[in-house]
Protein backbone atom coordinates (compact mmCIF):
# COMPACT_ATOMS: atom_id res chain seq x y z
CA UNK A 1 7.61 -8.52 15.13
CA UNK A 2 4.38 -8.89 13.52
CA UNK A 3 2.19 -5.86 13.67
CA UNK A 4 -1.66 -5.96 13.48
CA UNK A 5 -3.55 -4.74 10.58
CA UNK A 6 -5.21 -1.67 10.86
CA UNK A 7 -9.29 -2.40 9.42
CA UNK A 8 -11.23 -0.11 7.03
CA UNK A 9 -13.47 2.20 9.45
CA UNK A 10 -10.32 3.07 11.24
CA UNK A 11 -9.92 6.92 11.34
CA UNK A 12 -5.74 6.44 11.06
CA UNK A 13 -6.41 5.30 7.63
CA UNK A 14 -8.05 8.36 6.42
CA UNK A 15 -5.54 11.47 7.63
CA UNK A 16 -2.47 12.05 5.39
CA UNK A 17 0.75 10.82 7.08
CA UNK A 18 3.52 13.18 8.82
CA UNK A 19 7.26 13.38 7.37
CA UNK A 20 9.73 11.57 9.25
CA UNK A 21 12.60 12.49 10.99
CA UNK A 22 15.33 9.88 10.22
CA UNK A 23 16.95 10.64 13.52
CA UNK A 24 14.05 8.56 14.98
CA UNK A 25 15.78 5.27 16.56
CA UNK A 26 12.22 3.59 16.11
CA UNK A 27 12.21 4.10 12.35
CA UNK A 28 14.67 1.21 11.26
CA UNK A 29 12.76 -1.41 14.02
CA UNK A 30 9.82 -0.04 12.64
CA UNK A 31 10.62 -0.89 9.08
CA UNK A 32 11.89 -4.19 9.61
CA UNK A 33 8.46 -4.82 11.68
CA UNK A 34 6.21 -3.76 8.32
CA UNK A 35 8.73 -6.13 6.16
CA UNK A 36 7.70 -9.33 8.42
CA UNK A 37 3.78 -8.48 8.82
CA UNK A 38 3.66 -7.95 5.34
CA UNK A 39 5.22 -10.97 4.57
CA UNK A 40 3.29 -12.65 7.07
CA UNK A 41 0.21 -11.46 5.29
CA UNK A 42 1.59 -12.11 1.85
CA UNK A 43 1.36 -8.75 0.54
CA UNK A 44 3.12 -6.87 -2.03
CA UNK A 45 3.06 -3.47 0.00
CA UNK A 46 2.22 -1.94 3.67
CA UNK A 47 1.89 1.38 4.40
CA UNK A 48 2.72 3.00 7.58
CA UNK A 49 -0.87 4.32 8.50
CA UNK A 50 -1.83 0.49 8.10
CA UNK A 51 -0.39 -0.52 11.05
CA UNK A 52 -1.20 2.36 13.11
CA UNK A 53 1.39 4.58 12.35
CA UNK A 54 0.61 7.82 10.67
CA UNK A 55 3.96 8.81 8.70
CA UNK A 56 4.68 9.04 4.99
CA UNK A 57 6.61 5.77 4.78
CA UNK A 58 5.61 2.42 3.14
CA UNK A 59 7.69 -0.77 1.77
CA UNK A 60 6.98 -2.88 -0.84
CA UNK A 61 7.79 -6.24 -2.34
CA UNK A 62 6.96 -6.65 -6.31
CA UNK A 63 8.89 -9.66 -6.42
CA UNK A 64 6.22 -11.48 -4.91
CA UNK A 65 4.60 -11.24 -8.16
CA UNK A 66 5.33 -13.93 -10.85
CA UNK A 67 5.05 -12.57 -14.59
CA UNK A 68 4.40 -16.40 -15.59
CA UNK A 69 1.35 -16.36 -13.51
CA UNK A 70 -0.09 -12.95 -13.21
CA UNK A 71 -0.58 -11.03 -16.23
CA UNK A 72 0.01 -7.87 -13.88
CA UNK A 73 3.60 -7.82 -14.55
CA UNK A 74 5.69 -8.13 -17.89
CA UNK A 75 7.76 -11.07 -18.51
CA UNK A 76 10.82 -8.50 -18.29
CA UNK A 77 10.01 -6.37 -15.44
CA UNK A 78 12.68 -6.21 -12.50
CA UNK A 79 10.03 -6.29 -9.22
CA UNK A 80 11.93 -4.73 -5.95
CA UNK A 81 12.15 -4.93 -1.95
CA UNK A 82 12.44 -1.24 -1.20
CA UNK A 83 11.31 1.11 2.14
CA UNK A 84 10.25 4.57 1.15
CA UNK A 85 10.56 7.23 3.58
CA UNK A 86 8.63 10.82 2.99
CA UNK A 87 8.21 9.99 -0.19
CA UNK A 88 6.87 12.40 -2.99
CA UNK A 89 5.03 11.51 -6.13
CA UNK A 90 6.61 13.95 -8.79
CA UNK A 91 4.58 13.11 -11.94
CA UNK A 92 2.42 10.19 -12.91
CA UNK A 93 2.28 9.24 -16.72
CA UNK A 94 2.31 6.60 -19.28
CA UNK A 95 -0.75 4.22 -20.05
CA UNK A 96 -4.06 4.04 -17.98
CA UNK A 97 -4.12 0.92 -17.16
CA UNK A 98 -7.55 -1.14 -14.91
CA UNK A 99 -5.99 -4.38 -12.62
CA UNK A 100 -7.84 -5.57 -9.88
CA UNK A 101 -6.48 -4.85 -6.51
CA UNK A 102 -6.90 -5.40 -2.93
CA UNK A 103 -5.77 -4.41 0.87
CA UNK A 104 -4.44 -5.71 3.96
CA UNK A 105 -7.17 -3.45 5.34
CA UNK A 106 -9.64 -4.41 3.38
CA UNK A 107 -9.79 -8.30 3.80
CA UNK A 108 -12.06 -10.31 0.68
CA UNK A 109 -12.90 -6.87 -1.43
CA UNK A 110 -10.99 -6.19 -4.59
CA UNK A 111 -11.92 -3.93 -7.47
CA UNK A 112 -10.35 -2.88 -10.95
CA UNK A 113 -8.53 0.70 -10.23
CA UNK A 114 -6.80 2.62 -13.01
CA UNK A 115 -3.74 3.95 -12.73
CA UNK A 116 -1.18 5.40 -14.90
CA UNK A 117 2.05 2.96 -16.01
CA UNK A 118 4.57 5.18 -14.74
CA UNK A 119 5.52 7.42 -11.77
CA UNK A 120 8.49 10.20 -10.66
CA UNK A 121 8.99 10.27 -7.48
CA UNK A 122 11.52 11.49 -4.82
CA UNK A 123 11.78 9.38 -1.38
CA UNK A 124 14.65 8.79 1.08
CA UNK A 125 15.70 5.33 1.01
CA UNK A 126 17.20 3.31 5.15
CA UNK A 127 20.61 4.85 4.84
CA UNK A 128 19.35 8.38 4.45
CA UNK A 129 19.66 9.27 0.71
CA UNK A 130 17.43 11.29 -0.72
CA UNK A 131 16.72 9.48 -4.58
CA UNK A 132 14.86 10.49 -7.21
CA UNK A 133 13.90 7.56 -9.64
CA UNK A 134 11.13 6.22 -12.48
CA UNK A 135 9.35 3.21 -11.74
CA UNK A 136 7.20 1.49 -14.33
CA UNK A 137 4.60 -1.52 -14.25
CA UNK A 138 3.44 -3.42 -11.47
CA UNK A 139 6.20 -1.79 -9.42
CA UNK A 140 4.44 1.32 -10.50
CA UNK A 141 0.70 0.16 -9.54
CA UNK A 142 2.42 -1.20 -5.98
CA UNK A 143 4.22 2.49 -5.18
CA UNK A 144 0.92 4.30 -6.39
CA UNK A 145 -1.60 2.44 -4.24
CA UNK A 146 0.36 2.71 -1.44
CA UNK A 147 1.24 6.40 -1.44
CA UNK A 148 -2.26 6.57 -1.61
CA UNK A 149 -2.67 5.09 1.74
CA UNK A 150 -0.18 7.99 3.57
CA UNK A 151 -1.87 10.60 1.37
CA UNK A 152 -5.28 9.22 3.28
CA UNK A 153 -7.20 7.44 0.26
CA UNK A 154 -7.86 3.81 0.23
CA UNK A 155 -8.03 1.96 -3.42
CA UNK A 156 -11.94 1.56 -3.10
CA UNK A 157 -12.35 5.53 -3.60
CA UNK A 158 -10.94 4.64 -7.03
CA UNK A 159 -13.63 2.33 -8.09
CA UNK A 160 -16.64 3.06 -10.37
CA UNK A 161 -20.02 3.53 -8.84
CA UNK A 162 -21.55 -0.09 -9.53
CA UNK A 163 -19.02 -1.68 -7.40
CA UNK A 164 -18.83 1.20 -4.87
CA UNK A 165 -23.00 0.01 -3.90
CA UNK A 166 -21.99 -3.87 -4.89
CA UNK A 167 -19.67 -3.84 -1.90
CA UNK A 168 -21.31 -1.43 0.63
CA UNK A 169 -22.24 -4.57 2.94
CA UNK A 170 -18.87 -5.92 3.11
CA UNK A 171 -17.02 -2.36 4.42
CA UNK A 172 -19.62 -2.45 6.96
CA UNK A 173 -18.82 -5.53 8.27
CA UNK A 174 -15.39 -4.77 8.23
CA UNK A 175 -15.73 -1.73 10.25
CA UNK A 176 -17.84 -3.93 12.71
CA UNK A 177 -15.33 -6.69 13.07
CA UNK A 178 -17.42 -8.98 10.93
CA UNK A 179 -14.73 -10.20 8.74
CA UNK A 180 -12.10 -13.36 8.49
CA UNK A 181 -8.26 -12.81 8.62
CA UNK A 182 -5.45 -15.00 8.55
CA UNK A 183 -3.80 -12.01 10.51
CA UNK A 184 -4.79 -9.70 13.25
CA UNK A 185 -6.49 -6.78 12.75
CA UNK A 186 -7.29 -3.44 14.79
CA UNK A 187 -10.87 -2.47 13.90
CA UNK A 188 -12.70 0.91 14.13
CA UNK A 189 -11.69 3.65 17.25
């Protein structure tokens, strides 16, 4: 099922998620659900707290990004389809690096954001496991930006000053409901 999109202004968006218990039934529909509507949106990642849910779990989908056509990923980077539940960011290291980004919940407003190359993190992947693995590149940029969103923090906190005033006008109109979608969106509570 298709889930709406949770708009900037929305409080959800801004409290860091709770741990799940993987005894929860809902957890597995759940995922599958954030796999379609991100899909549906054509998005590389969704966080929980995105569509209204306020636990530490997220998916992603770097494979929707083609090295011959975006200079965000290498030519020999592996992308992924990958659920993380209660994940954990270890240790973050490697290269700064600045690539525009944007958000589901942030429809039209992208920015440069620097993150670091690499990450650590543990997570506990659909059947249960608890992993511990490296990620590196745009896989890297994908996991960090949306851990951000269950830790509470939105990309745009990341940007410098100048484009913090430059877009102003458009959050507002966001958190009004003045803003075009190709998906449905829940605006400010």
């Amino acid at each position: 099922m298709i889930l709406p999109i949770v708009a900037y202004g929305n409080s959800i968006l801004k409290k860091e998620g709770i741990n799940i218990d993987l005894k929860q039934s809902e957890i597995q529909k759940l995922i599958e659900d954030m796999f379609e509507t991100m899909d549906h949106c054509n998005g590389v990642g969704l966080a929980a707290p995105q569509v209204n849910k306020s636990y530490k779990l997220f998916v992603i989908d770097s494979n929707k990004i083609d090295s011959d056509e975006d200079s965000r990923k290498s030519k020999d980077e592996i992308g992924m389809r990958k659920a993380f539940i209660n994940p954990e960011i270890i240790e973050e290291f490697g290269n700064m690096t600045d690539y525009e980004e944007g958000c589901l919940s942030i429809p039209g407003v992208y920015g440069n954001v620097s993150r670091h190359s690499q990450l650590k993190m543990t997570y506990t992947d659909l059947d249960g496991t608890e992993k511990t693995e490296t990620f590196s590149g745009f896989t890297a940029r994908v996991i960090q930006h949306e851990y951000d969103h269950i830790m509470g923090q939105l990309f745009i906190e990341k940007l410098k000053p100048l484009k913090k005033q430059l877009i102003r006008k458009k959050l507002e109109d966001i958190k009004k409901g003045f803003v075009k979608s190709r998906y449905k969106m829940i605006f400010s509570n």
